[in-house]
N, C-alpha and C. Protein backbone atom coordinates (compact mmCIF):
# COMPACT_ATOMS: atom_id res chain seq x y z
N UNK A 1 20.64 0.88 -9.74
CA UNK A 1 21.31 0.28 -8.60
C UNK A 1 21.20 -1.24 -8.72
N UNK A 2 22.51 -1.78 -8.59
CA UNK A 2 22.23 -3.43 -8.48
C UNK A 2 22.38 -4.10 -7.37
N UNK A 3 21.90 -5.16 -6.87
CA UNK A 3 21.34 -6.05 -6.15
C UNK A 3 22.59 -5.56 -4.81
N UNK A 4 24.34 -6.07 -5.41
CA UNK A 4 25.44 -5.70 -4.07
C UNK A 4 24.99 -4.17 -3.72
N UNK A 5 24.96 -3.49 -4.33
CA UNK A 5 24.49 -1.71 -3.85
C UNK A 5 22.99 -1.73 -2.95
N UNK A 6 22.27 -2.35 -3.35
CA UNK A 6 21.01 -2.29 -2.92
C UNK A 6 21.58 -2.92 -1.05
N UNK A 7 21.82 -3.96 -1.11
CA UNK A 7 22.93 -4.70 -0.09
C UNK A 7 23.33 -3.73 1.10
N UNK A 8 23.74 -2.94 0.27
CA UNK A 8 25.31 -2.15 1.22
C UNK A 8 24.14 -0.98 1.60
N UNK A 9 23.36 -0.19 0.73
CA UNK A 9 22.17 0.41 1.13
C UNK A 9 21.89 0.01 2.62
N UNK A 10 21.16 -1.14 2.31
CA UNK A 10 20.45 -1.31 3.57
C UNK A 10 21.43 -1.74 5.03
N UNK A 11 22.45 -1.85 4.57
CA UNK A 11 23.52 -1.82 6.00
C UNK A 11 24.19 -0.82 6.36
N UNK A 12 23.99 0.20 5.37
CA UNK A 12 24.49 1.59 5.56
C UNK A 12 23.43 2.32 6.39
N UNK A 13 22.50 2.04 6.01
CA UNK A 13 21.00 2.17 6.72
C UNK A 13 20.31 1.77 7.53
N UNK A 14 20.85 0.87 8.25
CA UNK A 14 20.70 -0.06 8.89
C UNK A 14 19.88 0.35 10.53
N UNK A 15 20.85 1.71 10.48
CA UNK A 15 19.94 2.20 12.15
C UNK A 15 18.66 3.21 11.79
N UNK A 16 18.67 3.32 10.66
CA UNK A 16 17.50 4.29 10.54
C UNK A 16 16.05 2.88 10.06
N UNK A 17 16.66 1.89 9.63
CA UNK A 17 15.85 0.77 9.42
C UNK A 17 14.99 0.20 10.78
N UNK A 18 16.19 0.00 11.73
CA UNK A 18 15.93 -0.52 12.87
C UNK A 18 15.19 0.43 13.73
N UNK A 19 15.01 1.85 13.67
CA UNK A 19 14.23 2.51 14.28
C UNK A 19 12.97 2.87 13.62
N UNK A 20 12.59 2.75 12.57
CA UNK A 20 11.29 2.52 11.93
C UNK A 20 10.77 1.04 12.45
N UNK A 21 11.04 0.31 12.53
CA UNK A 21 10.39 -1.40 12.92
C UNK A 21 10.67 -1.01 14.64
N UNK A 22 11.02 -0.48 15.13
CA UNK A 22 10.76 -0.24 16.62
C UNK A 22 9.08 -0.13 17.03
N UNK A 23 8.60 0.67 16.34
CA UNK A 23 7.17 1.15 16.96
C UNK A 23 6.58 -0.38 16.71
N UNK A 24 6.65 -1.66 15.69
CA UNK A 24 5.88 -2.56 15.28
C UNK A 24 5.93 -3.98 16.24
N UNK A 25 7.39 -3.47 17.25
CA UNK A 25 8.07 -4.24 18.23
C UNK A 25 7.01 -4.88 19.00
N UNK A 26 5.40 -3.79 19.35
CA UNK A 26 5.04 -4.03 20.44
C UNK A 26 3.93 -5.34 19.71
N UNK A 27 3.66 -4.94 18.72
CA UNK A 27 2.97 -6.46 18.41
C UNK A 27 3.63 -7.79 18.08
N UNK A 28 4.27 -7.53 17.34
CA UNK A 28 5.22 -8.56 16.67
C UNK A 28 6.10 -9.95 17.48
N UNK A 29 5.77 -10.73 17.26
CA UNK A 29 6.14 -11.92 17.50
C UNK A 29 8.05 -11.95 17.15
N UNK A 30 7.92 -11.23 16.19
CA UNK A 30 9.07 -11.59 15.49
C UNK A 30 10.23 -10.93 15.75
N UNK A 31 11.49 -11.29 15.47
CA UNK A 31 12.71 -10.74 15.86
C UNK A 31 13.44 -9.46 15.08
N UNK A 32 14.43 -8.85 15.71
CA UNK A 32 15.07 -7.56 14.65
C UNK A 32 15.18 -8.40 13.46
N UNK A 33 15.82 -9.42 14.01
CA UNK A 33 16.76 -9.87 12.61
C UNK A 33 16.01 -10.31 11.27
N UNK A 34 14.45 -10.73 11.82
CA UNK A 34 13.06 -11.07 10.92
C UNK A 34 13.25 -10.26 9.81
N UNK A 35 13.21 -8.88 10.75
CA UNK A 35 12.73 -7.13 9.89
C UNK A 35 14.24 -6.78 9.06
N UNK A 36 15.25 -7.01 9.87
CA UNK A 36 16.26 -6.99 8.65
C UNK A 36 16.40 -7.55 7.35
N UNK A 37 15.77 -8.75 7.82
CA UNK A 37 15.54 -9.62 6.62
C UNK A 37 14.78 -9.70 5.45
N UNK A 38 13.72 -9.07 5.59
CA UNK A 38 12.25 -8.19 5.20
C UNK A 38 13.47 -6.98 4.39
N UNK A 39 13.91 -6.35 4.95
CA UNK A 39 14.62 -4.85 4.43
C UNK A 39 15.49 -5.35 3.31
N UNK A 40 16.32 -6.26 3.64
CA UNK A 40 17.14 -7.20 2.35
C UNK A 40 16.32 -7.24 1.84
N UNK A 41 15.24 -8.06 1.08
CA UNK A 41 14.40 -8.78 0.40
C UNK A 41 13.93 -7.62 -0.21
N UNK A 42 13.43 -6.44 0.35
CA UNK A 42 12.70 -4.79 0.16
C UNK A 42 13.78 -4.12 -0.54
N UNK A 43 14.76 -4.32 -0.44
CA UNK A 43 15.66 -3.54 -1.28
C UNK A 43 16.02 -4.48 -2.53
N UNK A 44 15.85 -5.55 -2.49
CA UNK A 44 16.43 -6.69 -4.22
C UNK A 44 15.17 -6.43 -4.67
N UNK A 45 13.78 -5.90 -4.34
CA UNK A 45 12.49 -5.47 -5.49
C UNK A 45 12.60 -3.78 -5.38
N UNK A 46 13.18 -3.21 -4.24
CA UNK A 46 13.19 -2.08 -4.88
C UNK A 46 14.16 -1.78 -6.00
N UNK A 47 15.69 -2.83 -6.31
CA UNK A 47 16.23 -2.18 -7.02
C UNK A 47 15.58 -2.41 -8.29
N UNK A 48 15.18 -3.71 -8.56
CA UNK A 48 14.12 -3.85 -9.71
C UNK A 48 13.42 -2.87 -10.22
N UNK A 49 12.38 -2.36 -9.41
CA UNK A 49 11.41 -1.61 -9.47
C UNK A 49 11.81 -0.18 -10.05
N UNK A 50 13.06 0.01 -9.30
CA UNK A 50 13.75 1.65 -9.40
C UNK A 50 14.28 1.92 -11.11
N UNK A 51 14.90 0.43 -10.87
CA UNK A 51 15.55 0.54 -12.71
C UNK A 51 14.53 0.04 -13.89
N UNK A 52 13.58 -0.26 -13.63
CA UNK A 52 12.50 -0.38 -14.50
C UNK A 52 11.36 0.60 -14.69
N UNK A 53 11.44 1.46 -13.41
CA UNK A 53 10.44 2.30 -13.62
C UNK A 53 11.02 3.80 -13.98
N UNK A 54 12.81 4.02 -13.40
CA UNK A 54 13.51 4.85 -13.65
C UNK A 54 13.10 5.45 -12.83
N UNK A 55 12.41 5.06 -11.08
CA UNK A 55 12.50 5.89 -9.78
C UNK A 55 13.19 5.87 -9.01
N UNK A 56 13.60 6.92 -7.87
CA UNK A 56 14.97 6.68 -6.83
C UNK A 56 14.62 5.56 -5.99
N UNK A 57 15.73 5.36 -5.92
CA UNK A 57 16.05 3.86 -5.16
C UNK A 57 15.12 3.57 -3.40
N UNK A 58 15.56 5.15 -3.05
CA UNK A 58 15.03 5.10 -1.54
C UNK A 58 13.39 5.04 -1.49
N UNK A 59 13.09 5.76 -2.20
CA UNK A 59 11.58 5.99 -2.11
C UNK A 59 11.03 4.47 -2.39
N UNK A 60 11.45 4.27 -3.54
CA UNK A 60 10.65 3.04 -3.63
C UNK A 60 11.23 1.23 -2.49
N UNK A 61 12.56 1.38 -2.29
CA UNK A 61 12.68 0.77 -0.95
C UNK A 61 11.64 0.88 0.02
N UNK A 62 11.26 2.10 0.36
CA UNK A 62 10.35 2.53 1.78
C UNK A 62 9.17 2.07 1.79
N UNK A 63 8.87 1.85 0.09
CA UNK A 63 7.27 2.32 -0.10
C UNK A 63 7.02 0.55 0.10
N UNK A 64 8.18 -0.38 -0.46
CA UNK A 64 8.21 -1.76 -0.28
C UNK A 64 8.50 -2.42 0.81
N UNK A 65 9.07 -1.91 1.87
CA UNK A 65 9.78 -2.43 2.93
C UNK A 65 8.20 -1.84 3.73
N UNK A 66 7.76 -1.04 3.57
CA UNK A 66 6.24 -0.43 5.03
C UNK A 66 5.45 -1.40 3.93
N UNK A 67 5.48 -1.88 3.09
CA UNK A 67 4.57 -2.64 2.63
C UNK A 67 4.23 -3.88 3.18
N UNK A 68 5.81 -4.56 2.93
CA UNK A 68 6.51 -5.82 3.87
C UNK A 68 6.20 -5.79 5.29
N UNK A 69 6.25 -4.59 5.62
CA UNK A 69 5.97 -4.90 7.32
C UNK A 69 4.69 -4.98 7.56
N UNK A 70 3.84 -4.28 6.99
CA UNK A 70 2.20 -4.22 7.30
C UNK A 70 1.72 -5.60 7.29
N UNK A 71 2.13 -6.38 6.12
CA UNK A 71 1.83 -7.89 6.20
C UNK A 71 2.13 -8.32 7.00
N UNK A 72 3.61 -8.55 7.61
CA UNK A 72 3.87 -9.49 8.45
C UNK A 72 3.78 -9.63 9.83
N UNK A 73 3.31 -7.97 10.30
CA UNK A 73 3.30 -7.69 11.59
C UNK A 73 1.73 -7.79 11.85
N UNK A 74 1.09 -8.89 13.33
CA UNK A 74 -0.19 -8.80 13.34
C UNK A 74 -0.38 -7.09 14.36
N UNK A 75 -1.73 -6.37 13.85
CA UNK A 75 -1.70 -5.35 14.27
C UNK A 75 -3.68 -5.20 14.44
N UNK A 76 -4.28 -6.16 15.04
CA UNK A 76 -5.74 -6.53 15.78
C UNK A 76 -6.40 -4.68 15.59
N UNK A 77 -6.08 -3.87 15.99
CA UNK A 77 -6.53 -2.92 15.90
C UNK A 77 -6.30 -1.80 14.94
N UNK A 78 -5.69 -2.51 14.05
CA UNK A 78 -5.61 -1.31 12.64
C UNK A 78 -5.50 -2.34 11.55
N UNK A 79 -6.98 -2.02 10.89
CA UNK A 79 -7.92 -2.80 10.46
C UNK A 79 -6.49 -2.02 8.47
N UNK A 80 -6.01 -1.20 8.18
CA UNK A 80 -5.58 -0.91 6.73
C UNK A 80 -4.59 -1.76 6.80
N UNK A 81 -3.79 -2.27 7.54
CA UNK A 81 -2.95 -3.20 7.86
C UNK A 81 -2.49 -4.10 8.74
N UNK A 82 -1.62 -4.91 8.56
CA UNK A 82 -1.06 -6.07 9.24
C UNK A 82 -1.36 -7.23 9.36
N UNK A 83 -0.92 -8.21 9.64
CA UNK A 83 -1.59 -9.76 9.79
C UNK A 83 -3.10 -9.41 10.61
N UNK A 84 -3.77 -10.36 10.45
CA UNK A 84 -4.83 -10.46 11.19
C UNK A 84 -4.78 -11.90 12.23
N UNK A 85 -3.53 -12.00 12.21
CA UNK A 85 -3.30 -13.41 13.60
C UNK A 85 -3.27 -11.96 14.61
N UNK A 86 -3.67 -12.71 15.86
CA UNK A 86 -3.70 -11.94 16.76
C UNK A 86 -2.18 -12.69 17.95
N UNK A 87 -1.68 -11.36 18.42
CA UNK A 87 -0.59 -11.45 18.92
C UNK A 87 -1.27 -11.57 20.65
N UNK A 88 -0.22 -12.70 21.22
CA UNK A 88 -0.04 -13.31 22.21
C UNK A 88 -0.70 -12.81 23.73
N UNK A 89 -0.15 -11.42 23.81
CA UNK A 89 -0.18 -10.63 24.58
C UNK A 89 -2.27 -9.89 24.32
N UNK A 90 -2.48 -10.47 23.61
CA UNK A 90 -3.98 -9.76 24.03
C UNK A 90 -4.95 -10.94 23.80
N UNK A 91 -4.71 -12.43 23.85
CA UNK A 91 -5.36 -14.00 23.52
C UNK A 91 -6.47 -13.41 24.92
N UNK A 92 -7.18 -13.84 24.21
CA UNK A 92 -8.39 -14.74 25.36
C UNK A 92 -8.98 -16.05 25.60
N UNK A 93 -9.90 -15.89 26.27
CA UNK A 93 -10.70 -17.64 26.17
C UNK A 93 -11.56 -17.70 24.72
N UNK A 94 -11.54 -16.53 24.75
CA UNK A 94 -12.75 -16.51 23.42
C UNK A 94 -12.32 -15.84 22.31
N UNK A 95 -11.31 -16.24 21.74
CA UNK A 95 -10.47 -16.19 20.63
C UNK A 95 -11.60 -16.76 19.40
N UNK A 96 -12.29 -17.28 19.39
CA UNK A 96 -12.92 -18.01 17.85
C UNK A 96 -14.25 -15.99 17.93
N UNK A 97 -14.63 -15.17 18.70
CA UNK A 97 -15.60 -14.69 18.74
C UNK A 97 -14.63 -13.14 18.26
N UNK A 98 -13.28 -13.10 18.41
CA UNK A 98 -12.44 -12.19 18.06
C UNK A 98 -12.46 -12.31 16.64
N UNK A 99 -11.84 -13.50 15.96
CA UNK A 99 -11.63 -14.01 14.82
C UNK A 99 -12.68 -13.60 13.73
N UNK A 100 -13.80 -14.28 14.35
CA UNK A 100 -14.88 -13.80 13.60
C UNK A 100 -15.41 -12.40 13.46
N UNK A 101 -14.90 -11.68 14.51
CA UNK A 101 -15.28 -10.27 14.41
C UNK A 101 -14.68 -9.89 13.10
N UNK A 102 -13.52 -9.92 13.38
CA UNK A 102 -12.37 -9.47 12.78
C UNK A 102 -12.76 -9.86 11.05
N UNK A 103 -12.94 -11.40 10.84
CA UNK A 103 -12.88 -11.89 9.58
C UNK A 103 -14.63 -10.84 8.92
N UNK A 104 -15.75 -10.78 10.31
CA UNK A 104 -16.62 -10.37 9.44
C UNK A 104 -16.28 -8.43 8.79
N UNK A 105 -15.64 -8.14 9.58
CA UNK A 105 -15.14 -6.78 9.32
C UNK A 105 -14.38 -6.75 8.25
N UNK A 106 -13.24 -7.23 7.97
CA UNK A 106 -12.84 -7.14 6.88
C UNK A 106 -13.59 -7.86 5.10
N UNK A 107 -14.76 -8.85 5.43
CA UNK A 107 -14.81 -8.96 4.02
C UNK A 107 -16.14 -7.82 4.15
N UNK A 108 -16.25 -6.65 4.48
CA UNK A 108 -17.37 -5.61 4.08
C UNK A 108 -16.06 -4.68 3.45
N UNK A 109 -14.92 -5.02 3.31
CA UNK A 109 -14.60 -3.71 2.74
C UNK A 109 -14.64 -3.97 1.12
N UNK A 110 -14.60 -2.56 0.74
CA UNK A 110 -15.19 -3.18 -1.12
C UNK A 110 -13.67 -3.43 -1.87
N UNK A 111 -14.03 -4.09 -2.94
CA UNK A 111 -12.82 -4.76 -3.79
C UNK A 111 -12.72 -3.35 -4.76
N UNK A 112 -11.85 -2.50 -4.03
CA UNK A 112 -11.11 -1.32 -4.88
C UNK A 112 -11.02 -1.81 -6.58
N UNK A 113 -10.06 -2.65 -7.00
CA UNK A 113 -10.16 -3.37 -8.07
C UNK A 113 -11.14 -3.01 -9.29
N UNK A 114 -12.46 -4.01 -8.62
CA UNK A 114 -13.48 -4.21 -9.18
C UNK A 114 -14.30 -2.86 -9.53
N UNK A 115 -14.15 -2.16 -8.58
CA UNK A 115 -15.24 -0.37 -8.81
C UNK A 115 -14.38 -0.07 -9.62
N UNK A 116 -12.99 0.15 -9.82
CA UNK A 116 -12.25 0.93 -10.70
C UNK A 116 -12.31 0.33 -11.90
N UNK A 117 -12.58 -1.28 -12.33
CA UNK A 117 -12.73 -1.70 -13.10
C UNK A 117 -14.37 -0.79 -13.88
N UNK A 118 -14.74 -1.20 -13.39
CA UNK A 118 -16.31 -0.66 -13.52
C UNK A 118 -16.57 0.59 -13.58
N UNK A 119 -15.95 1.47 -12.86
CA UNK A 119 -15.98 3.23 -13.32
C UNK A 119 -15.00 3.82 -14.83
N UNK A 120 -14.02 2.73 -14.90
CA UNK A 120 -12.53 3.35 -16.03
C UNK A 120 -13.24 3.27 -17.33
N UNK A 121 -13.62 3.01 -17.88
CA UNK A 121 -14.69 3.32 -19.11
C UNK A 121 -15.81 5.19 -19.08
N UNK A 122 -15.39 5.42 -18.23
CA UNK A 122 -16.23 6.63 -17.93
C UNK A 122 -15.18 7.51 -17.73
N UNK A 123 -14.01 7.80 -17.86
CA UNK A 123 -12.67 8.22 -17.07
C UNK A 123 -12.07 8.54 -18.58
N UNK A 124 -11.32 10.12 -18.13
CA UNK A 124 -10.19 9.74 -19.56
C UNK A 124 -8.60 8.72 -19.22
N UNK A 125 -7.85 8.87 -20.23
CA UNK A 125 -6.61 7.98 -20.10
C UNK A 125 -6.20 8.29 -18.63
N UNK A 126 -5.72 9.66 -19.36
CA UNK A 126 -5.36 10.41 -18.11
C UNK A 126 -5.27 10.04 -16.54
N UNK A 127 -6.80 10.15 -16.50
CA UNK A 127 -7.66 9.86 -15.32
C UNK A 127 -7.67 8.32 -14.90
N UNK A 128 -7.65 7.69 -15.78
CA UNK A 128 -7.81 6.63 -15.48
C UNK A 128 -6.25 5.95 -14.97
N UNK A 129 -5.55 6.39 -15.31
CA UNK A 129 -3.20 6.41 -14.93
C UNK A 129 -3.23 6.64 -13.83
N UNK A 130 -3.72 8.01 -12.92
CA UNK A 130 -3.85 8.21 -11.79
C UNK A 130 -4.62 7.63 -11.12
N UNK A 131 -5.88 7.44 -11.45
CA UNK A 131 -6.21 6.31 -10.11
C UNK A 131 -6.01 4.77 -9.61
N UNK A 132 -5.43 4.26 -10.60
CA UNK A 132 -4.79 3.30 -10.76
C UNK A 132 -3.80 3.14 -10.17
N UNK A 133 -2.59 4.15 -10.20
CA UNK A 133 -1.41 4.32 -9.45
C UNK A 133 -1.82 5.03 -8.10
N UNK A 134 -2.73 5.76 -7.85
CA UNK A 134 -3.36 5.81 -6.30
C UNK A 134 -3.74 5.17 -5.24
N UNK A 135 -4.41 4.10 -6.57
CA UNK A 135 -5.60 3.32 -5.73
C UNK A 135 -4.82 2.37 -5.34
N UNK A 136 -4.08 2.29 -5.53
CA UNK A 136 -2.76 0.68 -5.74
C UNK A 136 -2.94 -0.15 -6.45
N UNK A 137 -3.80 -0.84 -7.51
CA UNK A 137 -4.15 -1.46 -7.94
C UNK A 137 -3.10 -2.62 -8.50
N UNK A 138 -1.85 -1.31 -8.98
CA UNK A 138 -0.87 -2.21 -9.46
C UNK A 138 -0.35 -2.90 -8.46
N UNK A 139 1.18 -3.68 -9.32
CA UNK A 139 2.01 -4.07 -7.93
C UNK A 139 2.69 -3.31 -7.31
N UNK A 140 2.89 -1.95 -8.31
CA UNK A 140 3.47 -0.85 -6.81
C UNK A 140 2.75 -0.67 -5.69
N UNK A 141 1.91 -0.63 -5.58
CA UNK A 141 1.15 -0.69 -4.55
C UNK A 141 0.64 1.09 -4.59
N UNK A 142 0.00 1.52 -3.13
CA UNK A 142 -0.55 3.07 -3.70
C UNK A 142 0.48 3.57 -3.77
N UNK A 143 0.37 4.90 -4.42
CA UNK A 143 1.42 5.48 -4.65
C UNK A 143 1.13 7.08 -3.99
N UNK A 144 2.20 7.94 -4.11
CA UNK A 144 1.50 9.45 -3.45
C UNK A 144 1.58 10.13 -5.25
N UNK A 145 1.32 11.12 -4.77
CA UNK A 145 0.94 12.36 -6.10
C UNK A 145 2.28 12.40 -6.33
N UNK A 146 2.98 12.51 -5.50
CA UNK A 146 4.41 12.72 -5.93
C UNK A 146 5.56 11.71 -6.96
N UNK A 147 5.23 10.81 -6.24
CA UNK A 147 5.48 9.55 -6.97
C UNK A 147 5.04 9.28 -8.40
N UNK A 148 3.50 9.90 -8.39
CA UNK A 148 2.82 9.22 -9.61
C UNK A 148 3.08 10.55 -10.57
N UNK A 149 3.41 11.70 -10.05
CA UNK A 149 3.89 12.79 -11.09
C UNK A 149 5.16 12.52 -11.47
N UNK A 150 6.31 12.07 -10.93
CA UNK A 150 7.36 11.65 -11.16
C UNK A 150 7.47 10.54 -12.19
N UNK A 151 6.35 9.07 -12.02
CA UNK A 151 6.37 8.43 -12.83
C UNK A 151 5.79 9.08 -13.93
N UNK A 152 4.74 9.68 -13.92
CA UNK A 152 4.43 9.86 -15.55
C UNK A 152 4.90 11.47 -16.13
N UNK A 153 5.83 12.15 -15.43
CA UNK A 153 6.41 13.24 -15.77
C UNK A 153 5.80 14.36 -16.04
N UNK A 154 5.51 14.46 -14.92
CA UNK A 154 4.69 16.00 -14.35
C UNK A 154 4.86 16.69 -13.18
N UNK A 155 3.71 17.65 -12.72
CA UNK A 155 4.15 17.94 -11.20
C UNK A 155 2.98 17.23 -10.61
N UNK A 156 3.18 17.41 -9.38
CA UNK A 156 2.42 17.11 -8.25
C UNK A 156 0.71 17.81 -8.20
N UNK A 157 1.25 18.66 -8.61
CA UNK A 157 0.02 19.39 -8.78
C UNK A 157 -1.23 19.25 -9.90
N UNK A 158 -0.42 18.73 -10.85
CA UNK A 158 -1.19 18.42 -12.04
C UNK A 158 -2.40 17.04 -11.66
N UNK A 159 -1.57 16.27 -10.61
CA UNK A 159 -1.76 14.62 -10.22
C UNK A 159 -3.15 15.20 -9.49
N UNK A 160 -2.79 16.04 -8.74
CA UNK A 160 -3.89 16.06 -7.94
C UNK A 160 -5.12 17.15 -8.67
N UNK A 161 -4.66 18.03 -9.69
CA UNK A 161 -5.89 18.50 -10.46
C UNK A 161 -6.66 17.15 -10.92
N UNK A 162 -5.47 16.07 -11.83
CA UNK A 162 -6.78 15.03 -12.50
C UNK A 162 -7.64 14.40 -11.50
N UNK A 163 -6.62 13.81 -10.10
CA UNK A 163 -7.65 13.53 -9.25
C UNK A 163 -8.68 14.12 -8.80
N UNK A 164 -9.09 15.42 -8.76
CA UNK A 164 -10.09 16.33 -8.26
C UNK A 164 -11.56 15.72 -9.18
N UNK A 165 -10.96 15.81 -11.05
CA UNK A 165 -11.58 15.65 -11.93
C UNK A 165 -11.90 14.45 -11.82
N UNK A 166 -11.35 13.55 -11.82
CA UNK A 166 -11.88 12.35 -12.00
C UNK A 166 -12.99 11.87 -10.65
N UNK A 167 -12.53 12.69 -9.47
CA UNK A 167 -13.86 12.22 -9.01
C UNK A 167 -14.81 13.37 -8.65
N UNK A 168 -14.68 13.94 -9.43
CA UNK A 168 -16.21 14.83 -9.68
C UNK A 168 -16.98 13.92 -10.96
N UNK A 169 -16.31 13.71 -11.73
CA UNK A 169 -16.79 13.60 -12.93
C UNK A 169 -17.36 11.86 -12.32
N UNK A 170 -17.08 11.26 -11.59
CA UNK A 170 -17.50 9.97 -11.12
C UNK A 170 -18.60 10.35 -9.89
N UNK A 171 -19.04 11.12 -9.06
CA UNK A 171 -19.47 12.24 -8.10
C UNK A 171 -20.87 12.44 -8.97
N UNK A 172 -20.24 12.56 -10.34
CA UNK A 172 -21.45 13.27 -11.47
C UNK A 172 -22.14 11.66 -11.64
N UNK A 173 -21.32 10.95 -12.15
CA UNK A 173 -22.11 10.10 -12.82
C UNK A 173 -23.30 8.81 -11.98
N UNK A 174 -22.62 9.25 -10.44
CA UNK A 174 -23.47 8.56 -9.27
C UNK A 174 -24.61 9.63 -9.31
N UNK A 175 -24.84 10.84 -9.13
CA UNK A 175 -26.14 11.88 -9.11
C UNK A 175 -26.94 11.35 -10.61
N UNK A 176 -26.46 11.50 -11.49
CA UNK A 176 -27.11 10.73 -12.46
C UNK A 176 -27.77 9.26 -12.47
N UNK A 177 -27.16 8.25 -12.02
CA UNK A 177 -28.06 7.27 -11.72
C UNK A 177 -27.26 6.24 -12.69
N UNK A 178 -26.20 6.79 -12.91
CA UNK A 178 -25.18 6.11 -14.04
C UNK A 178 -24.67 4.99 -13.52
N UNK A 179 -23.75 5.28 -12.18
CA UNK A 179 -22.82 4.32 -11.79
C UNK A 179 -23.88 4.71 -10.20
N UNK A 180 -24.35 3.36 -9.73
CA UNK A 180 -25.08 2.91 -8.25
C UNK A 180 -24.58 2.17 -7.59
N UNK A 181 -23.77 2.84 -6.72
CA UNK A 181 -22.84 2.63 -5.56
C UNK A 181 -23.00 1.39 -4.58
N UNK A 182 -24.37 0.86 -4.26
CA UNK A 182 -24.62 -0.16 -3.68
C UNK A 182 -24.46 -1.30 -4.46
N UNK A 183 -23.98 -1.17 -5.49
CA UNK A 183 -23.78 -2.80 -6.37
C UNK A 183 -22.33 -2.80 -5.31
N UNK A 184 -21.84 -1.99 -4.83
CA UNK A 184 -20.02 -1.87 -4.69
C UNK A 184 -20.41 -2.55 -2.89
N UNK A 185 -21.34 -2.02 -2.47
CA UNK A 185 -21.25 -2.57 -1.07
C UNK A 185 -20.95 -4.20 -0.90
């Protein structure tokens, strides 16, 4: 699909667009026309993405456009996404004691990255394709079983046998004394 198709996509689509960014309405500062704009931009990397990776166009639109929105929309109480500015409608006097909550909460979460760096030497190829494309590591961002059987041409089912394996076999190597989980905290 090229860039004018990708285009006409998202204006063909346009009300099923606009009713997904409805629920994000209640935080968001920002206007429809913001999130339309976001959906353009989500569809010129999904068509990229689609013809380079040889995946359907929609899926990977969706998976980029809920990506796009999680960033840009602040969302104070759902800590896996959204800006962390806090929206208007819930300010207090004591905004610097929010902030800091907030900022100390998020740097305890662990750098996904770095453990996967540090476990993939213990992992086969295999194993190591799928969690990678799970974990999000790449720039696709996570992916589902479905997706990641599709990209590497399998079923769904297979995705989620290696995942089983790979974290037993990582499951194993923490009972062993191999890989010690508190370096990750």
């Amino acid at each position: 699909m090229d860039f004018q198709q990708a285009m006409a996509w998202v204006s063909e689509h346009e009300a099923a667009i606009k009713g997904y960014i409805s629920k994000y309405r209640y935080f968001s500062p920002y206007e429809e026309c913001d999130y339309m704009q976001e959906a353009f931009e989500a569809a010129m990397i999904a068509a990229i993405r689609s013809r380079e990776k040889n995946l359907i166009f929609e899926a990977v639109f969706w998976k980029v456009f809920r990506n796009h929105i999680s960033v840009i929309t602040p969302s104070p109480n759902i800590l896996t996404h959204g800006s962390n500015s806090i929206p208007s409608h819930v300010c207090s006097e004591d905004l610097t004691f929010v902030a800091e909550n907030r900022a100390n909460r998020r740097q305890k979460d662990p750098d996904i990255e770095m453990i996967f760096q540090s476990v993939r030497h213990h992992l086969t190829e295999k194993e190591q394709q799928v969690l990678y494309y799970a974990l999000g590591i790449g720039m696709e961002g996570s992916m589902s079983n479905y997706e990641i059987a599709d990209l590497l041409g399998c079923v769904p089912s297979n995705i989620r046998d290696i995942h089983k394996r790979a974290f037993r076999r990582i499951e194993q190597l923490v009972k062993k004394g191999i890989i010690d989980p508190k370096c990750f905290a």
